[in-house]
C-alpha atoms as a PDB file:
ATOM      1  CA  UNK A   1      92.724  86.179  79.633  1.00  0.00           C
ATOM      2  CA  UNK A   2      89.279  88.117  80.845  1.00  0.00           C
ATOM      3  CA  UNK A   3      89.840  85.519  83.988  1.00  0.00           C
ATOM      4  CA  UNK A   4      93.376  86.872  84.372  1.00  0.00           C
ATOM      5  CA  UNK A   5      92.028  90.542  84.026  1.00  0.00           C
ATOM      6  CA  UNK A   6      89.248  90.003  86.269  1.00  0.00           C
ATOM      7  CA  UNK A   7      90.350  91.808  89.642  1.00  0.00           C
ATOM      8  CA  UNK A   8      86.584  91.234  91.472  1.00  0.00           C
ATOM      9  CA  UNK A   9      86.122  94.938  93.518  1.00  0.00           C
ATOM     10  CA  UNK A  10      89.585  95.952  92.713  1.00  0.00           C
ATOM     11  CA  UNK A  11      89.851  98.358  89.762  1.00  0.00           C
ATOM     12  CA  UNK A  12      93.504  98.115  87.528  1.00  0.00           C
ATOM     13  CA  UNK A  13      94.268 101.745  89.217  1.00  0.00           C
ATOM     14  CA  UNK A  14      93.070 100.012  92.497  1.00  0.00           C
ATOM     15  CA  UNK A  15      96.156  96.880  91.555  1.00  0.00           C
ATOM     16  CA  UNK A  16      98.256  99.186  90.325  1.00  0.00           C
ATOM     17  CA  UNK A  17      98.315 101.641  93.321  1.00  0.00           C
ATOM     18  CA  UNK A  18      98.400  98.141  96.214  1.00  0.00           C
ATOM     19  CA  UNK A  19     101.687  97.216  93.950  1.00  0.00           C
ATOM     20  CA  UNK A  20     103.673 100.496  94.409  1.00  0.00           C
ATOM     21  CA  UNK A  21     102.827 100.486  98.251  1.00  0.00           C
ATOM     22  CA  UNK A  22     103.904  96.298  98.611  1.00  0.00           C
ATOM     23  CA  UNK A  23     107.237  97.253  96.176  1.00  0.00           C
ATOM     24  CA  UNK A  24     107.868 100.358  98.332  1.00  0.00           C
ATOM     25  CA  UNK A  25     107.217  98.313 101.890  1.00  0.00           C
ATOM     26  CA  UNK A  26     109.414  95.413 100.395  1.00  0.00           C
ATOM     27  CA  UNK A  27     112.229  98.078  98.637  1.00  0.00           C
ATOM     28  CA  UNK A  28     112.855 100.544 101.389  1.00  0.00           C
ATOM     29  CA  UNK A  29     112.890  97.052 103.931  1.00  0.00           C
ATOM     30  CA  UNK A  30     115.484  95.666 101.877  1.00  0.00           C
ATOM     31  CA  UNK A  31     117.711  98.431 100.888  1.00  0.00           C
ATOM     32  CA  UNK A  32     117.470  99.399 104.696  1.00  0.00           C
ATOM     33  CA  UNK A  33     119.097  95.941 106.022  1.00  0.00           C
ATOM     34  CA  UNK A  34     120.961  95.354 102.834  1.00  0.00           C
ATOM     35  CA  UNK A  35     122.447  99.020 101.953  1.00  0.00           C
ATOM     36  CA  UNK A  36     125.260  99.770  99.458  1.00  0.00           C
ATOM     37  CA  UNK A  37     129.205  99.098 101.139  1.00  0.00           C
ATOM     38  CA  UNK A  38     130.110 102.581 100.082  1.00  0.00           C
ATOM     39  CA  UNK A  39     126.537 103.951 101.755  1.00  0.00           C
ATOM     40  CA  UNK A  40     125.669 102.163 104.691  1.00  0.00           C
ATOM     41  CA  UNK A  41     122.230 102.939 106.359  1.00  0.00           C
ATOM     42  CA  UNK A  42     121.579 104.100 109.611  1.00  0.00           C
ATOM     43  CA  UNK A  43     120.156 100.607 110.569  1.00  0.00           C
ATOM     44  CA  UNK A  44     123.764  99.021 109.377  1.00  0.00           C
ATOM     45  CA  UNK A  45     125.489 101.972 111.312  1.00  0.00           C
ATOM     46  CA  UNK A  46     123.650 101.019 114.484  1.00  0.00           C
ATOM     47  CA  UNK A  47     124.571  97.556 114.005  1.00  0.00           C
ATOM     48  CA  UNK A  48     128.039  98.474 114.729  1.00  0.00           C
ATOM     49  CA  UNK A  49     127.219 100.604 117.983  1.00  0.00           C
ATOM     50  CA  UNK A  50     125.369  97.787 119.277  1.00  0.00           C
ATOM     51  CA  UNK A  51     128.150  95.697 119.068  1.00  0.00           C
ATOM     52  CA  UNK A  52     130.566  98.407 120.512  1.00  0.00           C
ATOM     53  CA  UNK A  53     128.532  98.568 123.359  1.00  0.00           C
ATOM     54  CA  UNK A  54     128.748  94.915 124.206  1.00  0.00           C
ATOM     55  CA  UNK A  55     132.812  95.113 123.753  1.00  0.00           C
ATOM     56  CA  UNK A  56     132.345  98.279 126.357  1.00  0.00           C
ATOM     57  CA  UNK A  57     129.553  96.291 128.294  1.00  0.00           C
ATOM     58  CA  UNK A  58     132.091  93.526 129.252  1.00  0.00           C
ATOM     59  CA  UNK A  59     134.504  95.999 131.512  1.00  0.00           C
ATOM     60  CA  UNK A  60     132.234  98.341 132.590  1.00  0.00           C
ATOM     61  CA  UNK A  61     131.489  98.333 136.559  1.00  0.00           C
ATOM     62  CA  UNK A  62     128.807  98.312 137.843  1.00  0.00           C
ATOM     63  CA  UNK A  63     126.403  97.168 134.709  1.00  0.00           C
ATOM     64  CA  UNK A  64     123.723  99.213 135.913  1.00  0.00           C
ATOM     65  CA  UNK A  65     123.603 102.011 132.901  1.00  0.00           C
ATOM     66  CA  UNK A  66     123.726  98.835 130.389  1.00  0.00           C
ATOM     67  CA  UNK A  67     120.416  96.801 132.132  1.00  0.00           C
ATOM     68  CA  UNK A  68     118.719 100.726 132.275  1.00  0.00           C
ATOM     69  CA  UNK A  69     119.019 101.252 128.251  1.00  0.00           C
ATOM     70  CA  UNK A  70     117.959  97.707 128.089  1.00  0.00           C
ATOM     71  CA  UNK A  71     114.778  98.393 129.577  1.00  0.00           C
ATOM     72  CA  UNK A  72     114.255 101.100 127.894  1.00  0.00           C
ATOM     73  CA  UNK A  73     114.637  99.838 125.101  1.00  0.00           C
ATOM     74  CA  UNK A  74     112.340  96.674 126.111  1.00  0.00           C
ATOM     75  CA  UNK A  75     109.389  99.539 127.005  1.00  0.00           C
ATOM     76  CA  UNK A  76     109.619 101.137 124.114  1.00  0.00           C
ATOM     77  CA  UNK A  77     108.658  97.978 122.300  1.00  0.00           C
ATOM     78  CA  UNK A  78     106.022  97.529 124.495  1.00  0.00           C
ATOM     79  CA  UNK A  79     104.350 100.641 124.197  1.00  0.00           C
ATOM     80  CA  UNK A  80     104.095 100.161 120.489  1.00  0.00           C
ATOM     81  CA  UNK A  81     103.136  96.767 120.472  1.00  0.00           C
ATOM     82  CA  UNK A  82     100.251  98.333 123.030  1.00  0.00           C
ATOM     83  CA  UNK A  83      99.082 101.101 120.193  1.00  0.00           C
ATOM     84  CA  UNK A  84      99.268  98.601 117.902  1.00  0.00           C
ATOM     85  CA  UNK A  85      96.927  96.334 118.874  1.00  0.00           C
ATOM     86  CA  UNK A  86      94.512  99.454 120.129  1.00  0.00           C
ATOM     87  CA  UNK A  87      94.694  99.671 116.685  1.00  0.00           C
ATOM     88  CA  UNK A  88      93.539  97.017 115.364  1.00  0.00           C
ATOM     89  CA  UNK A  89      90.595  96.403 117.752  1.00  0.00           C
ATOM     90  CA  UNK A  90      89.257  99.689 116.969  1.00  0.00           C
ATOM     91  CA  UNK A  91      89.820  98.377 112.692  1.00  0.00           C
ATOM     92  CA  UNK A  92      87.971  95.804 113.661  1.00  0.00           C
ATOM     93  CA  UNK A  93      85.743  97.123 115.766  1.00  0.00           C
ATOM     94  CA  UNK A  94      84.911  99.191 112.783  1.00  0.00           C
ATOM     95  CA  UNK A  95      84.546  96.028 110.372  1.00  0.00           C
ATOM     96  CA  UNK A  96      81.955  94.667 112.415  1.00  0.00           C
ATOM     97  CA  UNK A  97      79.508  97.820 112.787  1.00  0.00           C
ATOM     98  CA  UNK A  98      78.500  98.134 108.829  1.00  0.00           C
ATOM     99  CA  UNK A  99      76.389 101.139 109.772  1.00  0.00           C
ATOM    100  CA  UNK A 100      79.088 102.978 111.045  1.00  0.00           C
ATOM    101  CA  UNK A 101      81.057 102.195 108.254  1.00  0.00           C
ATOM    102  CA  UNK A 102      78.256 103.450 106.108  1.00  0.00           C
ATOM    103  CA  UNK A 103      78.493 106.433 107.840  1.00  0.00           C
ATOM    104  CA  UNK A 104      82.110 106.946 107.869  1.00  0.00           C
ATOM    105  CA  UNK A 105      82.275 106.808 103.840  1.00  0.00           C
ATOM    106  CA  UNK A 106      79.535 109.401 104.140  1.00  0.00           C
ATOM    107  CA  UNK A 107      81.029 111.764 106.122  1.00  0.00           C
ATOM    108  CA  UNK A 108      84.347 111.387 104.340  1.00  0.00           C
ATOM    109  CA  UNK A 109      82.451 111.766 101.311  1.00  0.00           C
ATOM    110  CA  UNK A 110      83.998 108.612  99.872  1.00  0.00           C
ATOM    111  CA  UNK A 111      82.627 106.410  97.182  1.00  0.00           C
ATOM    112  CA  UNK A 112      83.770 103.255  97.793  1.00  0.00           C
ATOM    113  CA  UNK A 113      80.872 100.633  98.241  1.00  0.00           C
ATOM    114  CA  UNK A 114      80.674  98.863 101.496  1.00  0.00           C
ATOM    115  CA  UNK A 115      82.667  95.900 100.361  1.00  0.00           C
ATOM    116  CA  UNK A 116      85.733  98.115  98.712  1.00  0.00           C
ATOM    117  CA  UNK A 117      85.504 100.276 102.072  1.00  0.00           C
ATOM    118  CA  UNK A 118      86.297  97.125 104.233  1.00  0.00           C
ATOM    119  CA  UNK A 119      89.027  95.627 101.795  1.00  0.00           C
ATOM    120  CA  UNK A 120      91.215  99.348 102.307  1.00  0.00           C
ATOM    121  CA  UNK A 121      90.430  98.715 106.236  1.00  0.00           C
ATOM    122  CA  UNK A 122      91.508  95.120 106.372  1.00  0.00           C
ATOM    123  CA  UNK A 123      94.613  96.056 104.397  1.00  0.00           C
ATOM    124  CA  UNK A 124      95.125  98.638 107.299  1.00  0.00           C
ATOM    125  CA  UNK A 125      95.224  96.199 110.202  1.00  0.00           C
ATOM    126  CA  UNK A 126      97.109  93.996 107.871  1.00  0.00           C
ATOM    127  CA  UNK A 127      99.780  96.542 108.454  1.00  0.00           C
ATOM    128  CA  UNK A 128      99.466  96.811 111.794  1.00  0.00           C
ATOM    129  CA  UNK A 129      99.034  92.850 112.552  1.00  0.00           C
ATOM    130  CA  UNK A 130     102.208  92.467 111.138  1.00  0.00           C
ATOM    131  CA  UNK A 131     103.738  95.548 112.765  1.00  0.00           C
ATOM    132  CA  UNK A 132     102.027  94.125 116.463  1.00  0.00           C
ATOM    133  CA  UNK A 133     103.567  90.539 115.645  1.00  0.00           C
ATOM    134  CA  UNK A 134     107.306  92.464 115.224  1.00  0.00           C
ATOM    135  CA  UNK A 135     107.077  94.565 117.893  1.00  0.00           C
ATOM    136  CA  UNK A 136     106.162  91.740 119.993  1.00  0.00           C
ATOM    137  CA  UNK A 137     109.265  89.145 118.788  1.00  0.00           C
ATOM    138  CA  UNK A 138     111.540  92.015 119.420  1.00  0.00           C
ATOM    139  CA  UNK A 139     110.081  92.413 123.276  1.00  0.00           C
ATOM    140  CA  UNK A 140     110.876  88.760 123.753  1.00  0.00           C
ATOM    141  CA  UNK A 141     114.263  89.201 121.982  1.00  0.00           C
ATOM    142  CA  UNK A 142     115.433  92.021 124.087  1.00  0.00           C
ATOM    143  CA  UNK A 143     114.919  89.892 127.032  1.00  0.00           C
ATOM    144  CA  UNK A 144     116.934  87.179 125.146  1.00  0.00           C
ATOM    145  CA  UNK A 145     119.485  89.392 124.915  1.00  0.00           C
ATOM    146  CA  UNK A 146     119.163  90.709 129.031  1.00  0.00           C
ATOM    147  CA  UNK A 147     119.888  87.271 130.008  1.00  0.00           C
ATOM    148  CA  UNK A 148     122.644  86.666 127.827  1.00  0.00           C
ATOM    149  CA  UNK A 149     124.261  89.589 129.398  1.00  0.00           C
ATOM    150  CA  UNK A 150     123.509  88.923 132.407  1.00  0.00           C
ATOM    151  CA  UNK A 151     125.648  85.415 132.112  1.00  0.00           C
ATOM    152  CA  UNK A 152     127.903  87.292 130.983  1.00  0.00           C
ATOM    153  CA  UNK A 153     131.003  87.247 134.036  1.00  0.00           C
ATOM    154  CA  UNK A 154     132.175  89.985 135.664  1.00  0.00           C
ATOM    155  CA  UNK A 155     135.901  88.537 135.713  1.00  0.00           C
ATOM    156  CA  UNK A 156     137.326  89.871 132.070  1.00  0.00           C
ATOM    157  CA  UNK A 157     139.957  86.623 132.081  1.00  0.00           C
ATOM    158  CA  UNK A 158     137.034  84.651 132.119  1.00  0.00           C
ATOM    159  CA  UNK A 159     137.269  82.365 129.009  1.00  0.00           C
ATOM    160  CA  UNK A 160     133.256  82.814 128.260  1.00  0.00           C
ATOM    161  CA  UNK A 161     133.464  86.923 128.820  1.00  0.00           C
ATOM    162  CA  UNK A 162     133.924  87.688 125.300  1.00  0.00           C
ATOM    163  CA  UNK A 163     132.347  84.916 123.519  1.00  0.00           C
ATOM    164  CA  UNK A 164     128.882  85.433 125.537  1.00  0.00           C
ATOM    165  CA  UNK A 165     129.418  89.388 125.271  1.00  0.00           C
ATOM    166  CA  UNK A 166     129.394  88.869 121.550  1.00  0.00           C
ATOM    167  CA  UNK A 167     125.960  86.795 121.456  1.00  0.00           C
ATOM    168  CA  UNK A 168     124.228  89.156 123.112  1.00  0.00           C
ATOM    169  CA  UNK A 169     125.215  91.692 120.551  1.00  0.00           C
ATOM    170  CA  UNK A 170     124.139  89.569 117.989  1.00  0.00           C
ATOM    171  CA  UNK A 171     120.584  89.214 119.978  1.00  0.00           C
ATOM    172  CA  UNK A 172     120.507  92.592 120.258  1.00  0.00           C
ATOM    173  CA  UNK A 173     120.314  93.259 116.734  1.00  0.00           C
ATOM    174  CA  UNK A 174     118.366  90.963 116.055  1.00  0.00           C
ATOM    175  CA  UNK A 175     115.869  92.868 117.967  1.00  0.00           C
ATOM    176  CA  UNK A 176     116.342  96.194 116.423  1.00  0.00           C
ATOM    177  CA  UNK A 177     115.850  94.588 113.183  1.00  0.00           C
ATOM    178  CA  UNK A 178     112.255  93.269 114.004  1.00  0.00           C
ATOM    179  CA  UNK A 179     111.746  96.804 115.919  1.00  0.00           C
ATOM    180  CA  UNK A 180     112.565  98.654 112.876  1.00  0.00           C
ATOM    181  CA  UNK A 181     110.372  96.422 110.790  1.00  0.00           C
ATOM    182  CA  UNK A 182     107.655  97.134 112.908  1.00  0.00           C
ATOM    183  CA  UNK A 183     108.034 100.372 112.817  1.00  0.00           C
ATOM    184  CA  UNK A 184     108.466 100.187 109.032  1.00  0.00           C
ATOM    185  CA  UNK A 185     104.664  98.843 109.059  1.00  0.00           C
ATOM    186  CA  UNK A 186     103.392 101.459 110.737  1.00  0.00           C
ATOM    187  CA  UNK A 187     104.692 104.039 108.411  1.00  0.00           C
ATOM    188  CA  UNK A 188     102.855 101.766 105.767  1.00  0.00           C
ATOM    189  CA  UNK A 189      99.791 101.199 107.088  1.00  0.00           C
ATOM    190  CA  UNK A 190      99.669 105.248 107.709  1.00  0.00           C
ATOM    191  CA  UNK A 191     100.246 105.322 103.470  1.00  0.00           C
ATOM    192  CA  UNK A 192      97.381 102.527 103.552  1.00  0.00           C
ATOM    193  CA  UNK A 193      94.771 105.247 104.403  1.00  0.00           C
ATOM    194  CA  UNK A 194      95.502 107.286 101.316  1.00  0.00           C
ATOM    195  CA  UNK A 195      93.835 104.240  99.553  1.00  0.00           C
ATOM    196  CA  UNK A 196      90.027 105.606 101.225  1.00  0.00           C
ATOM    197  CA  UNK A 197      91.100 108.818  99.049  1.00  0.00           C
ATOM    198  CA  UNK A 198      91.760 106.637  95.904  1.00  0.00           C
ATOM    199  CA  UNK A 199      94.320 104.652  94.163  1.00  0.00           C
ATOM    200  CA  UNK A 200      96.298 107.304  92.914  1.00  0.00           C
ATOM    201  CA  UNK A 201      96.330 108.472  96.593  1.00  0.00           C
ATOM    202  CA  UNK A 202      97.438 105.472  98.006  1.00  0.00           C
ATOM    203  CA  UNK A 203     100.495 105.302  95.642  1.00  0.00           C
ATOM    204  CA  UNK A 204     101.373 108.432  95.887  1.00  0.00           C
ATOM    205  CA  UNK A 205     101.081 108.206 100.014  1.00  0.00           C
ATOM    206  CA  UNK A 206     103.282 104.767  99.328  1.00  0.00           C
ATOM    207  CA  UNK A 207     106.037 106.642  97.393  1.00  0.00           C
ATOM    208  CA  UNK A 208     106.280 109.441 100.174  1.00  0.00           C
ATOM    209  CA  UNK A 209     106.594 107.061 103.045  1.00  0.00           C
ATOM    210  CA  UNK A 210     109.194 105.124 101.207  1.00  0.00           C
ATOM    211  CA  UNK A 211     110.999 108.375 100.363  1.00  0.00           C
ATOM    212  CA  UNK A 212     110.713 109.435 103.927  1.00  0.00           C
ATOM    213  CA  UNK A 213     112.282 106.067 105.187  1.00  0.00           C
ATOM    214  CA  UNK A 214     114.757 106.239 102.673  1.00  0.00           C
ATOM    215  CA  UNK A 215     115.658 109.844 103.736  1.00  0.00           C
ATOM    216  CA  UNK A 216     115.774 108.620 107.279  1.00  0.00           C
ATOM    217  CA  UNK A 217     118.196 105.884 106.300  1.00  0.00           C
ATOM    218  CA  UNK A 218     120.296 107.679 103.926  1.00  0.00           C
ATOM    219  CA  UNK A 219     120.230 110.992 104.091  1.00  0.00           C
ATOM    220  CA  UNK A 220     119.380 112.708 107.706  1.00  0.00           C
ATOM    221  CA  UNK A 221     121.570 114.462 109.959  1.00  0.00           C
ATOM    222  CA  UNK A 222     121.636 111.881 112.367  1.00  0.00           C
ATOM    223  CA  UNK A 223     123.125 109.328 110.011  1.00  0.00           C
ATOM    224  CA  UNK A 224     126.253 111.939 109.341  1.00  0.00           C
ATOM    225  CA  UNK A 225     126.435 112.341 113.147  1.00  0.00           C
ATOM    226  CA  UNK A 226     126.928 108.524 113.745  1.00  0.00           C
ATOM    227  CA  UNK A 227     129.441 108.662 110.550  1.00  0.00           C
ATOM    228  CA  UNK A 228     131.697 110.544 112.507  1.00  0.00           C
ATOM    229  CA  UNK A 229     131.649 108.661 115.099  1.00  0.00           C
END
């Protein structure tokens, strides 16, 4: 049992406060991709637009507008991806200087011993590694999904029109799902640095970033705009 209890640097607050922000990162991921039929999220609601715009991709001449939102849509993954990994070279960049870690508890007045300091840290670009990995799959995806359309033929009789249309819908989600997750991990690895303030900080910061997701999904404006739609 004392083996079981044993947590090494971590403290039982420490545990306690990494478990609400994993439940909230796993909850508000879940309940965002797999909302209630009667209250779909603005993820799900998306979903359907995206596949509108394929149906309305298929007779639309010239396909210019649809390859500019595509790109768009590609850069935008590409700029995070690009913070992202700024990011984490600058986490570890901080890792590997122990004085001016030393220094950056002391001027933040923190008391977390050296080792403690660079377990929060880690955890950080944990976060942000897997929000980097995301935004990158969804980069590649979106240019799955450019080529799909571009097969797609301009004749509308065409047997394939449809079928391929409808693929490239389904590639285009895909994307916005691992966009959204990445985007989901940088909201969490911005609740990660309550965790330098304490453990009761860093669950506290994990319970408002969930709530804010969660209000973002649920219950924003934007949401009731694309329920009228």
């Amino acid at each position: 049992m004392e083996r079981l209890l044993h947590l090494g640097p971590l403290s039982p607050a420490d545990a306690a406060g990494l478990a609400v922000l994993f439940a909230c990162f796993l909850l508000s991921g879940w309940l965002s991709e797999h909302p209630p039929t009667a209250r779909p999220s603005v993820s799900v609601l998306m979903e359907r637009y995206r596949r509108a715009w394929m149906v309305e991709f298929v007779t639309r001449q010239p396909r210019i507008f649809d390859a500019t939102i595509l790109d768009s849509l590609r850069q935008g993954t590409a700029f995070f991806a690009s913070a992202s990994m700024i990011a984490i070279g600058g986490g570890v960049a901080l890792i590997g200087n122990s004085q001016r870690l030393e220094s950056l508890a002391s001027d933040l007045s923190l008391q977390s011993e050296g080792v403690m300091l660079e377990i929060k840290i880690i955890l950080i670009i944990g976060f942000l590694s897997n929000a980097l990995l995301k935004f990158i799959w969804s980069h590649r995806l979106f240019g799955y999904c450019s080529i799909l359309m571009a097969a797609v033929p301009n004749d509308v009789s065409d047997p394939a029109c449809q079928p391929r249309a409808a693929q490239a819908g389904e590639i285009n989600i895909t994307a916005a799902r691992s966009f959204n997750s990445g985007l989901r991990s940088i909201y969490f690895a911005l609740a990660a640095l309550g965790w330098l303030l304490g453990p009761w900080v860093l669950a506290a910061t994990a319970l408002a970033a969930g709530a804010l997701l969660m209000r973002r999904e649920f219950w924003s404006h934007s949401r009731k705009v694309m329920l009228g739609g």
